[in-house]
Structure formats: C-alpha cells, structure tokens
PDB file of N, CA and C in Angstrom:
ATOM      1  N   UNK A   1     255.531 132.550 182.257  1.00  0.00           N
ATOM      2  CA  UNK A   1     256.003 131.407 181.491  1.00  0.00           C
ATOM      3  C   UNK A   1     255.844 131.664 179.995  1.00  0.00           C
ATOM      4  N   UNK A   2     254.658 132.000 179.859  1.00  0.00           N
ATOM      5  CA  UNK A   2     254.467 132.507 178.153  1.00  0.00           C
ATOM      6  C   UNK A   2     255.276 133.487 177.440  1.00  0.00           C
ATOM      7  N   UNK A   3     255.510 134.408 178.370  1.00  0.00           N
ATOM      8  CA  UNK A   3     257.221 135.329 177.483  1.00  0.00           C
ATOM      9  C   UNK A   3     257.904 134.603 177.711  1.00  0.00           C
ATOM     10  N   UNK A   4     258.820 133.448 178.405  1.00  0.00           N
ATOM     11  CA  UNK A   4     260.067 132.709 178.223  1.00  0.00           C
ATOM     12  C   UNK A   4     259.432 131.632 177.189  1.00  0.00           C
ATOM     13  N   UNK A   5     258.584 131.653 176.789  1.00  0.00           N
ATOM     14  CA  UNK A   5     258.412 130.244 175.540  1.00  0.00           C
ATOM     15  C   UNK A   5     258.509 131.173 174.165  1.00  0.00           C
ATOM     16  N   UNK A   6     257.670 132.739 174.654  1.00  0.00           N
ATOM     17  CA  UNK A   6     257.788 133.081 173.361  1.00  0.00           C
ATOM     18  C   UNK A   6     259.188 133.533 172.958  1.00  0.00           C
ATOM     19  N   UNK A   7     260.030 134.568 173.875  1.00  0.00           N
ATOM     20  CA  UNK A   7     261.857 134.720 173.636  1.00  0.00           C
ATOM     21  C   UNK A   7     262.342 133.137 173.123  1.00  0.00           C
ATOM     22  N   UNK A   8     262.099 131.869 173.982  1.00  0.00           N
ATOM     23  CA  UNK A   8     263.197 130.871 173.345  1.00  0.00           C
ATOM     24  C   UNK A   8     262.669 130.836 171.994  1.00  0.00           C
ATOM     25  N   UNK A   9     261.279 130.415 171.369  1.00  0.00           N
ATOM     26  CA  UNK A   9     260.614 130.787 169.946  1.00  0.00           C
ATOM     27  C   UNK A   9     261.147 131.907 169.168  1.00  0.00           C
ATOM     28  N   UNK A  10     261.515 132.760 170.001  1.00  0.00           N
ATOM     29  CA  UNK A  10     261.887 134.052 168.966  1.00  0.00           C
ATOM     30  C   UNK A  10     263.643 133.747 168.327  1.00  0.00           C
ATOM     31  N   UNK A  11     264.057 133.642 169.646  1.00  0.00           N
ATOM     32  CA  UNK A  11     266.013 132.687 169.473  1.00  0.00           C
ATOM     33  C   UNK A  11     266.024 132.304 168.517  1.00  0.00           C
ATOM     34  N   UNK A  12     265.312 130.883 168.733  1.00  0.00           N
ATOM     35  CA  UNK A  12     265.422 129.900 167.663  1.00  0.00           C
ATOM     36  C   UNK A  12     265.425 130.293 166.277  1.00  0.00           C
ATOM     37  N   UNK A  13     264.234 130.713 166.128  1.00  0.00           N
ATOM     38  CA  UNK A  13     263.764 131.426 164.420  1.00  0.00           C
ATOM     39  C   UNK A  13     264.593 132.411 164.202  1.00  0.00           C
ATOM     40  N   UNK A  14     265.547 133.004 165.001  1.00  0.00           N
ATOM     41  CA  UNK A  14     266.717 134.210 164.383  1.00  0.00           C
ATOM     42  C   UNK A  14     267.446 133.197 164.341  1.00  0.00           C
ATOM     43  N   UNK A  15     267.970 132.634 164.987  1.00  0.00           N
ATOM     44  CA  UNK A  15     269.266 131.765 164.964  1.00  0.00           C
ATOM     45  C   UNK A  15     269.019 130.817 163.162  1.00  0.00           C
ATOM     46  N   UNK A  16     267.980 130.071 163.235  1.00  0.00           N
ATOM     47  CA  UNK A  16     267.341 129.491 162.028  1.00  0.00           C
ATOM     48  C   UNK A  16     267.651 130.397 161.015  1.00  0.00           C
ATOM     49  N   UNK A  17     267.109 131.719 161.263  1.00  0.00           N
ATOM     50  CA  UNK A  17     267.281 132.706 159.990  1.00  0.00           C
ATOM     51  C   UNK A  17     268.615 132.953 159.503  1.00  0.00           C
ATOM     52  N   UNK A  18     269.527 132.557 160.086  1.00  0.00           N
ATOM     53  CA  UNK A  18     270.739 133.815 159.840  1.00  0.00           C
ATOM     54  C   UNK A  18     271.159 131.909 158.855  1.00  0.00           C
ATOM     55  N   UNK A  19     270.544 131.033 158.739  1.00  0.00           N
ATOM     56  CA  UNK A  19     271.126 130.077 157.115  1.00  0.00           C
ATOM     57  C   UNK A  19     270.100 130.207 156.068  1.00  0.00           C
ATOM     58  N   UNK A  20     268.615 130.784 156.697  1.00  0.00           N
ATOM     59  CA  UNK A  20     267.304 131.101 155.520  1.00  0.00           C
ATOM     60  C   UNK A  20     267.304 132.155 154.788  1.00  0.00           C
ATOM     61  N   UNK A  21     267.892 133.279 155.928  1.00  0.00           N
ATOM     62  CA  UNK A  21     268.017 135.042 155.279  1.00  0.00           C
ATOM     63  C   UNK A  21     266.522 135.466 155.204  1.00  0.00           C
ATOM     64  N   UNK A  22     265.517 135.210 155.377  1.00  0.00           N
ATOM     65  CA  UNK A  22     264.036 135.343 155.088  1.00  0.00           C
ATOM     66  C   UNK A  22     263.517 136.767 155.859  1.00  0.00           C
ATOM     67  N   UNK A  23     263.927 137.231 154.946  1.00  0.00           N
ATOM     68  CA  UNK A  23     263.353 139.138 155.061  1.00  0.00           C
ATOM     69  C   UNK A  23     262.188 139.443 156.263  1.00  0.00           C
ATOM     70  N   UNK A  24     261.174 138.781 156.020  1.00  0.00           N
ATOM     71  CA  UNK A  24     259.752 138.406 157.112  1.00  0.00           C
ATOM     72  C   UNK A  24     260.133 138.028 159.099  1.00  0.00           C
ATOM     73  N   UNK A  25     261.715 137.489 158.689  1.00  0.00           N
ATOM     74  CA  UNK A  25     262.056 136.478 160.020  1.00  0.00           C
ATOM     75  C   UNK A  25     263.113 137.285 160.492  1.00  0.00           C
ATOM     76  N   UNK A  26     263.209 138.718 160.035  1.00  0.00           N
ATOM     77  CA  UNK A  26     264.590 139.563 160.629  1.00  0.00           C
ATOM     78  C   UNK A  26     263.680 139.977 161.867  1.00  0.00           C
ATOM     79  N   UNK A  27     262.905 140.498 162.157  1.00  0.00           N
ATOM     80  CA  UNK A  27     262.320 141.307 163.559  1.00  0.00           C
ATOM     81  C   UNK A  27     260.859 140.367 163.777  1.00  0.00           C
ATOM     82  N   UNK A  28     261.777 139.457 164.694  1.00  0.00           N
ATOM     83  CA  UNK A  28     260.665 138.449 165.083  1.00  0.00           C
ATOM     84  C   UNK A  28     259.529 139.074 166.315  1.00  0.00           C
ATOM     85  N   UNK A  29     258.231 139.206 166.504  1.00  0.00           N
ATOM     86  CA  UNK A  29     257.777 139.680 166.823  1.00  0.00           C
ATOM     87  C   UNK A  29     256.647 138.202 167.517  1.00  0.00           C
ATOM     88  N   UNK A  30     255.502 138.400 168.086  1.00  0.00           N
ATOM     89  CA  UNK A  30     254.443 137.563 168.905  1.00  0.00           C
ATOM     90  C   UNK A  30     253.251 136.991 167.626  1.00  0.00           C
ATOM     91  N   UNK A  31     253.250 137.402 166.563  1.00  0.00           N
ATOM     92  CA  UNK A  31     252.671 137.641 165.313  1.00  0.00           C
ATOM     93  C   UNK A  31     253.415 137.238 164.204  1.00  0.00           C
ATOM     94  N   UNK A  32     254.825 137.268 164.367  1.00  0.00           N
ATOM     95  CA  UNK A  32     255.074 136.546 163.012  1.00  0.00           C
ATOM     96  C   UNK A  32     254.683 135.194 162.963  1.00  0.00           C
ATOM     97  N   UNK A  33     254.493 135.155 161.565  1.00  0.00           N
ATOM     98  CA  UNK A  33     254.260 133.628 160.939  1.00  0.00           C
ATOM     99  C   UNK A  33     255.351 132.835 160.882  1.00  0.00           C
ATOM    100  N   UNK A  34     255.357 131.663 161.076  1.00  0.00           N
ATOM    101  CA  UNK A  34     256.237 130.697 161.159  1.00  0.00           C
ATOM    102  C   UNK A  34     255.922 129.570 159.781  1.00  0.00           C
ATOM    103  N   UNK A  35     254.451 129.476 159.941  1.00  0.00           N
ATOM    104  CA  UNK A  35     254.448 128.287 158.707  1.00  0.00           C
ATOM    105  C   UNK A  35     253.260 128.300 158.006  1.00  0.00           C
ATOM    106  N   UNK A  36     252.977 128.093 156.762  1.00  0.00           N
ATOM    107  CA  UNK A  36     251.555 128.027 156.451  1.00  0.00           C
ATOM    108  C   UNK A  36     251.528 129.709 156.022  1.00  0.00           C
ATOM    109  N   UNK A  37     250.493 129.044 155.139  1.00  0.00           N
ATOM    110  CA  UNK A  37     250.024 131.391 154.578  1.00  0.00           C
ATOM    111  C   UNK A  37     251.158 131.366 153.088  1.00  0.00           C
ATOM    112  N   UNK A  38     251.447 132.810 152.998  1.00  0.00           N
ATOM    113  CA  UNK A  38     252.675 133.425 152.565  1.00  0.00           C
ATOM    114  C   UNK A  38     253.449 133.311 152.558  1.00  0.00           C
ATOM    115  N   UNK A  39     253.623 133.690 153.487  1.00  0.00           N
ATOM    116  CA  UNK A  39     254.727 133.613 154.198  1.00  0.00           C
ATOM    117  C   UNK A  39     255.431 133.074 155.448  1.00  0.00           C
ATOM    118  N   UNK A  40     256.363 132.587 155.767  1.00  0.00           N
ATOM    119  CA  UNK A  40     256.505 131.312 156.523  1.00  0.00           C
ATOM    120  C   UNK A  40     257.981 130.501 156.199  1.00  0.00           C
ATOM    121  N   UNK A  41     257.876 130.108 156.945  1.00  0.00           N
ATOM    122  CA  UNK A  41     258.834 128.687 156.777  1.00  0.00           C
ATOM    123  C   UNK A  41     258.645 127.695 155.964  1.00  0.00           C
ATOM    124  N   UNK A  42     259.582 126.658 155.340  1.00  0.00           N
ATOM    125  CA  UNK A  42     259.057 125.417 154.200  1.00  0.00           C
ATOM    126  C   UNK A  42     259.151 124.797 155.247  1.00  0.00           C
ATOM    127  N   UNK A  43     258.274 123.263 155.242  1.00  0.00           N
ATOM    128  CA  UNK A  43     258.221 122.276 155.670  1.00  0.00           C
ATOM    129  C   UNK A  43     259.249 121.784 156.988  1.00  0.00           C
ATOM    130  N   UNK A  44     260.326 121.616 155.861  1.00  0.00           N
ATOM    131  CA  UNK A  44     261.611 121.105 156.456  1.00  0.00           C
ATOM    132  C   UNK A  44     262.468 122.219 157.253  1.00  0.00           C
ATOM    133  N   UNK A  45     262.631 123.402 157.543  1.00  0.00           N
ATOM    134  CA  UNK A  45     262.929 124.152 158.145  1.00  0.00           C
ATOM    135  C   UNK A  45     261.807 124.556 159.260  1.00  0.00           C
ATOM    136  N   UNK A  46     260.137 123.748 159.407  1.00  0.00           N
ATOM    137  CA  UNK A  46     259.776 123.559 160.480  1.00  0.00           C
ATOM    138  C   UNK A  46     260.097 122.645 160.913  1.00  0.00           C
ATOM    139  N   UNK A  47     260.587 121.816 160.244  1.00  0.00           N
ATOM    140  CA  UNK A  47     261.045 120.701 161.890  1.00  0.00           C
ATOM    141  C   UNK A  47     262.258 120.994 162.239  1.00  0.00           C
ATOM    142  N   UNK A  48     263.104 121.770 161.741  1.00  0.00           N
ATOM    143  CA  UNK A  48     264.688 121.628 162.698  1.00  0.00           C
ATOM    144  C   UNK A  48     263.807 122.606 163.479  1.00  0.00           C
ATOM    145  N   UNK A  49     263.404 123.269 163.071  1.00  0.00           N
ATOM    146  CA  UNK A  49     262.350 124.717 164.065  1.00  0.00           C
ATOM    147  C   UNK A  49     261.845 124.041 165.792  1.00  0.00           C
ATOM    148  N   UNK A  50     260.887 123.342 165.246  1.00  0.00           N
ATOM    149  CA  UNK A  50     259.976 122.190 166.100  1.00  0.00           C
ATOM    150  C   UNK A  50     261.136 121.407 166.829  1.00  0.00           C
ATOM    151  N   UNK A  51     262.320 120.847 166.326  1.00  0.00           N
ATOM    152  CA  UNK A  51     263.201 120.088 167.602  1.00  0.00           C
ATOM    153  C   UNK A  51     264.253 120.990 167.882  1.00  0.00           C
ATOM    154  N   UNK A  52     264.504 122.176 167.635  1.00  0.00           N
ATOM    155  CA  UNK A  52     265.104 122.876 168.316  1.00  0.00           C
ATOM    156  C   UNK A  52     264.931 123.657 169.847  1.00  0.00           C
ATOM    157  N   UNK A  53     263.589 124.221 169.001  1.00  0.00           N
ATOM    158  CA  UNK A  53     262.390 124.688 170.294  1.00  0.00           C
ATOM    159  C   UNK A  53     262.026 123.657 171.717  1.00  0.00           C
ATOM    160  N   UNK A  54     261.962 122.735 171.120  1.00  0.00           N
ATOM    161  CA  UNK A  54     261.318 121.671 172.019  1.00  0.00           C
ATOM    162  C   UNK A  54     262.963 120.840 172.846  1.00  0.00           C
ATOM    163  N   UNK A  55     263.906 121.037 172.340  1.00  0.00           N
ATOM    164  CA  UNK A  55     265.340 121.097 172.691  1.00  0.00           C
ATOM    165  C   UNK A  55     265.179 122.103 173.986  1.00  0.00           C
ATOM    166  N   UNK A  56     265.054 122.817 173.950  1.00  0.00           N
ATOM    167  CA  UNK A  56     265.296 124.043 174.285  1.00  0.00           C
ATOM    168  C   UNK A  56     264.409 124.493 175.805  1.00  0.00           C
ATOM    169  N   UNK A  57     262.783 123.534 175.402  1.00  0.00           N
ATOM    170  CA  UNK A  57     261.708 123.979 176.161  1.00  0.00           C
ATOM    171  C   UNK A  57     262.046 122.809 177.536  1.00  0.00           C
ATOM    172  N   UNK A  58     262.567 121.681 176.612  1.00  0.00           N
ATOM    173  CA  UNK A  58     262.862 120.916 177.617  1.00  0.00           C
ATOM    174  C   UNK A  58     263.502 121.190 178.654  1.00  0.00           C
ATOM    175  N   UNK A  59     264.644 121.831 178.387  1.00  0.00           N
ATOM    176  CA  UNK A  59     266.140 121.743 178.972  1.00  0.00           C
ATOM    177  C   UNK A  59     265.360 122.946 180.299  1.00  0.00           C
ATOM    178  N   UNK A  60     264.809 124.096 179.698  1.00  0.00           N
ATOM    179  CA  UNK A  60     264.477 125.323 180.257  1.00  0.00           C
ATOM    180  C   UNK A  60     263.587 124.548 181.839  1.00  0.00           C
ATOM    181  N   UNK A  61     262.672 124.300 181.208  1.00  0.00           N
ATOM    182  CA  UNK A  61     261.386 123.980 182.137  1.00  0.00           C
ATOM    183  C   UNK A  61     261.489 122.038 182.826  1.00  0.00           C
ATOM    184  N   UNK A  62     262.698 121.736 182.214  1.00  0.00           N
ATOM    185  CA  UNK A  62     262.803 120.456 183.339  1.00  0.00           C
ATOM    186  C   UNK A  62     261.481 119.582 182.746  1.00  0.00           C
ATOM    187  N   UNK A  63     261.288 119.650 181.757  1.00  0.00           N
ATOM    188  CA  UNK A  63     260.182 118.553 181.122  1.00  0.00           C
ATOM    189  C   UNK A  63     260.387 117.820 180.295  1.00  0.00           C
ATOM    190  N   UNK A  64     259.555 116.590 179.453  1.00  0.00           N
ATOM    191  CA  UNK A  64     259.879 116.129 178.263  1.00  0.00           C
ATOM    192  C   UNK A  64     258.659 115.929 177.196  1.00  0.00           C
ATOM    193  N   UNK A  65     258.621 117.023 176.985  1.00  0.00           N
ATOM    194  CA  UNK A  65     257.522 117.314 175.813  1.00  0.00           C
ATOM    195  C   UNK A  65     257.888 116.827 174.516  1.00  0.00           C
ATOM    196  N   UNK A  66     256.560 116.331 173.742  1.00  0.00           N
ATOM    197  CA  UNK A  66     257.025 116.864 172.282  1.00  0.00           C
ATOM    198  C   UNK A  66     256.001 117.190 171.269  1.00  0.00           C
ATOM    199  N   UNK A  67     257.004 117.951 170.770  1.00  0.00           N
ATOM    200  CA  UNK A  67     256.508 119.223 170.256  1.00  0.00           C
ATOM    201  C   UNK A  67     255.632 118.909 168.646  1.00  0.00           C
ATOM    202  N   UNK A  68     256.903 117.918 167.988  1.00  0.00           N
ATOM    203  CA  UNK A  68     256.221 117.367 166.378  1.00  0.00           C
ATOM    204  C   UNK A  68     255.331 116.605 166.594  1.00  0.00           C
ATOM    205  N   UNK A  69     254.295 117.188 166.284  1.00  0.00           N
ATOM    206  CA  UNK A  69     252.961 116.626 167.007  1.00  0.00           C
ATOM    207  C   UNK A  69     252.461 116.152 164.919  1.00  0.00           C
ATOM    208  N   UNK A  70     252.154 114.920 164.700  1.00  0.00           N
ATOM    209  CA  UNK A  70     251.875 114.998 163.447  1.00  0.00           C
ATOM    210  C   UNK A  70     250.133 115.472 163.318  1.00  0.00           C
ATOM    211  N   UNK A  71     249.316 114.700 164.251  1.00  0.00           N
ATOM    212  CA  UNK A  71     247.707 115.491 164.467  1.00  0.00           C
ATOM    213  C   UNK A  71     248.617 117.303 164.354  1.00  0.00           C
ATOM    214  N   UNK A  72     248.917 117.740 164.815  1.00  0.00           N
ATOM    215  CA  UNK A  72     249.247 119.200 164.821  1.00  0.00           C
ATOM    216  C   UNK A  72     249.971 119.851 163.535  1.00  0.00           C
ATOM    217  N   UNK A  73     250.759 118.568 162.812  1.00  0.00           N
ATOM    218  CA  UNK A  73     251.213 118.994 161.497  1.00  0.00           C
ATOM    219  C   UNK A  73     250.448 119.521 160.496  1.00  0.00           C
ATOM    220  N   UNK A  74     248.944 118.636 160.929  1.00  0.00           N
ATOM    221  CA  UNK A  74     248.021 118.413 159.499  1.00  0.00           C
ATOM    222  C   UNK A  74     246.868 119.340 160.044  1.00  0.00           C
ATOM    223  N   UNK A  75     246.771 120.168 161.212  1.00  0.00           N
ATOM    224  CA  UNK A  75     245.601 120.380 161.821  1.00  0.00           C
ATOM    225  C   UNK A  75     245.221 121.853 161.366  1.00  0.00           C
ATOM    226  N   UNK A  76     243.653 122.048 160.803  1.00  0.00           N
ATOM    227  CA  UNK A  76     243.669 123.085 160.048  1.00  0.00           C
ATOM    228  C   UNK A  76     244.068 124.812 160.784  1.00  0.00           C
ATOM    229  N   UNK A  77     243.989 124.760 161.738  1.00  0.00           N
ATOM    230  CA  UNK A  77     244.006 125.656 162.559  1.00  0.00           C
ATOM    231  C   UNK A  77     245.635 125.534 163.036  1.00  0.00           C
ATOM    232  N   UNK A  78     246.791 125.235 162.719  1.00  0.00           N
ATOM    233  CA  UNK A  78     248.249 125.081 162.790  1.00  0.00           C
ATOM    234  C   UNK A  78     248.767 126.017 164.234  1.00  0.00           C
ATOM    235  N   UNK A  79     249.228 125.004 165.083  1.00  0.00           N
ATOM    236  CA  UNK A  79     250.027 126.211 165.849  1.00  0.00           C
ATOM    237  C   UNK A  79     251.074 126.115 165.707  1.00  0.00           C
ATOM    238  N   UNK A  80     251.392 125.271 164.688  1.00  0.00           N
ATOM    239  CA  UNK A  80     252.968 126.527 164.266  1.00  0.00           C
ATOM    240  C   UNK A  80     252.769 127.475 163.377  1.00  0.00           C
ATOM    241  N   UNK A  81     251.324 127.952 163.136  1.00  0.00           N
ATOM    242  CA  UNK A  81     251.531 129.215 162.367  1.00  0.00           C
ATOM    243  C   UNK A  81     251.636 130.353 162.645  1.00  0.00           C
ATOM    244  N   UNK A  82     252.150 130.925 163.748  1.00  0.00           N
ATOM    245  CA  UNK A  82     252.729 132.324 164.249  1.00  0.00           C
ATOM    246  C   UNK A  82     253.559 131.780 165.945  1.00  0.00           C
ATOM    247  N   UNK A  83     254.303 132.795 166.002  1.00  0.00           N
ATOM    248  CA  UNK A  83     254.624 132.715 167.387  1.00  0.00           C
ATOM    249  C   UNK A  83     254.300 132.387 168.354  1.00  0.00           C
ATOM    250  N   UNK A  84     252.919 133.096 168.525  1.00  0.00           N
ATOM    251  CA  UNK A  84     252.259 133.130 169.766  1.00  0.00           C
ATOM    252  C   UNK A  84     251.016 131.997 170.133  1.00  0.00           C
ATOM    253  N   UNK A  85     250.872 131.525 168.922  1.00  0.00           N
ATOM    254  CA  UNK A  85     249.894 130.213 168.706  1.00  0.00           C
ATOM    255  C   UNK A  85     251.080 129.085 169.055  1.00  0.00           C
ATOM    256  N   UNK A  86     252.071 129.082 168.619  1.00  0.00           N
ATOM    257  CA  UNK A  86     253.287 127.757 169.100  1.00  0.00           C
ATOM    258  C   UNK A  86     253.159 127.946 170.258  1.00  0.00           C
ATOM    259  N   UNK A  87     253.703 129.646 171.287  1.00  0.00           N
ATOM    260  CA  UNK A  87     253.987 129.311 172.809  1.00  0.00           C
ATOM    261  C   UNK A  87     252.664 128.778 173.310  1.00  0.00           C
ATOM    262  N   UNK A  88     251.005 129.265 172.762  1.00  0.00           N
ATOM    263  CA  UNK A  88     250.251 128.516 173.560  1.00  0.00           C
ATOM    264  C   UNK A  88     250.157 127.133 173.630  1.00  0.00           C
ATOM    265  N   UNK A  89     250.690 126.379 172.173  1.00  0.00           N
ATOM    266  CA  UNK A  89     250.730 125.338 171.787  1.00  0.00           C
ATOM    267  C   UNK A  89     251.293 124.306 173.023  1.00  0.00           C
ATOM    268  N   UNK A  90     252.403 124.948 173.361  1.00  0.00           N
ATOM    269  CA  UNK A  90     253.830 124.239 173.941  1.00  0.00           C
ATOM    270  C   UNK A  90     253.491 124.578 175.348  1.00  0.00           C
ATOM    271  N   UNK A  91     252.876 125.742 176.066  1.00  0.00           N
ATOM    272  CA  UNK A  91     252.043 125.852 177.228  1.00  0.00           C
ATOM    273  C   UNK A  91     251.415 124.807 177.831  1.00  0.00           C
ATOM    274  N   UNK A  92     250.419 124.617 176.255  1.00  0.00           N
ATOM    275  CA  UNK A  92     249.501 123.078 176.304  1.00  0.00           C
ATOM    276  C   UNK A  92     249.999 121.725 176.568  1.00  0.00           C
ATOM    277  N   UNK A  93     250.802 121.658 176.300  1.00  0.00           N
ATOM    278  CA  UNK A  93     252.017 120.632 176.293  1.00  0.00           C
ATOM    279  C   UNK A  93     252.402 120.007 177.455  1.00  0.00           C
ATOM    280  N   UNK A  94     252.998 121.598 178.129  1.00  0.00           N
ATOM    281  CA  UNK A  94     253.746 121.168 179.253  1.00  0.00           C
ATOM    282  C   UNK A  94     252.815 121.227 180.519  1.00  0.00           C
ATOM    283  N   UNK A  95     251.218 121.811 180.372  1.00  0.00           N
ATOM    284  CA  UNK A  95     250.804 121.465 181.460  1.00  0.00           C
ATOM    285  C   UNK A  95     250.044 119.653 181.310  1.00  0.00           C
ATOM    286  N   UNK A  96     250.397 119.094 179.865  1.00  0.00           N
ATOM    287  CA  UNK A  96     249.786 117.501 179.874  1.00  0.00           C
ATOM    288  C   UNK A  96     251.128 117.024 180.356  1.00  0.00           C
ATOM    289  N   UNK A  97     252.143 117.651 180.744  1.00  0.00           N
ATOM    290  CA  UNK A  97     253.298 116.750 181.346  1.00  0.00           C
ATOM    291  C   UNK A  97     253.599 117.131 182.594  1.00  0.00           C
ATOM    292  N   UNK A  98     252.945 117.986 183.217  1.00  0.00           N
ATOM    293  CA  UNK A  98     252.719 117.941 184.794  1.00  0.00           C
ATOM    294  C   UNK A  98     251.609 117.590 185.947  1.00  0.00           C
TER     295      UNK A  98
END
C-alpha cells in the first residue's frame, strides 16, 4: 500500500510541477521535500497538492479521508514535508477510516 500512496504522491507533484517548473521537483524521489525547509512548495501550491492527492487516495483505496489536516498544517514535525512522511501520513489516515 505504501508504494501506491507514494507513486500517486509522486504523479501529483510532477503533474503540479510541469505549471511550478521547480528544478528540486523534476526527479521526484521518497525524500524529496514537498514543504517547509528550502526548498519545497509555497503554501498555496500545498493545498492544490493536499486535495489533489487526497482526490486521488480516495478514488484509489475506496475511502474518504482528509488529508488538509490544519493540526497537521501547523505541526512542527510536518508530514507534508517530504514524500515519504505524507504516504505515512495518509497510511495514518486511512487506517482511522477503516
């Protein structure tokens, strides 16, 4: 389950990229950063991020999660700040919705 959350995560953020162009977001990897740091995404290009994904996680896995979590917006430890911290994020998610 955790490689199909992290591929739809990876989709998304290329698909996202190709209107950002963001040099960092060409070879999306389990480790790139998504938000927060350096480098990253602005704000507002995490949430089309966040309801795209969660678009997406739904449709895949037959659930209704969600994902813009505002406790999770502000939370110092961010899992939208890399790939692989979102799929555990959204893991977390979907086992509080089964």
């Amino acid at each position: 389950m955790k490689e199909k959350i992290i591929e739809i995560i990876s989709d998304a953020i290329i698909e996202l990229n190709e209107e950002l162009d963001y040099e960092e977001l060409e070879n999306v990897t389990p480790d790139t950063a998504i938000f927060g740091g350096e480098s990253g995404i602005d704000s507002l290009s995490l949430v089309s991020l966040v309801v795209e994904v969660e678009g997406l996680v739904n449709d895949e896995f037959d659930a209704n999660v969600t994902l813009a979590d505002e406790k999770a917006m502000s939370s110092r430890n961010s899992p939208y700040r890399n790939v692989t911290a979102f799929a555990e994020f959204i893991m977390t998610k979907l086992g509080e919705e089964a």
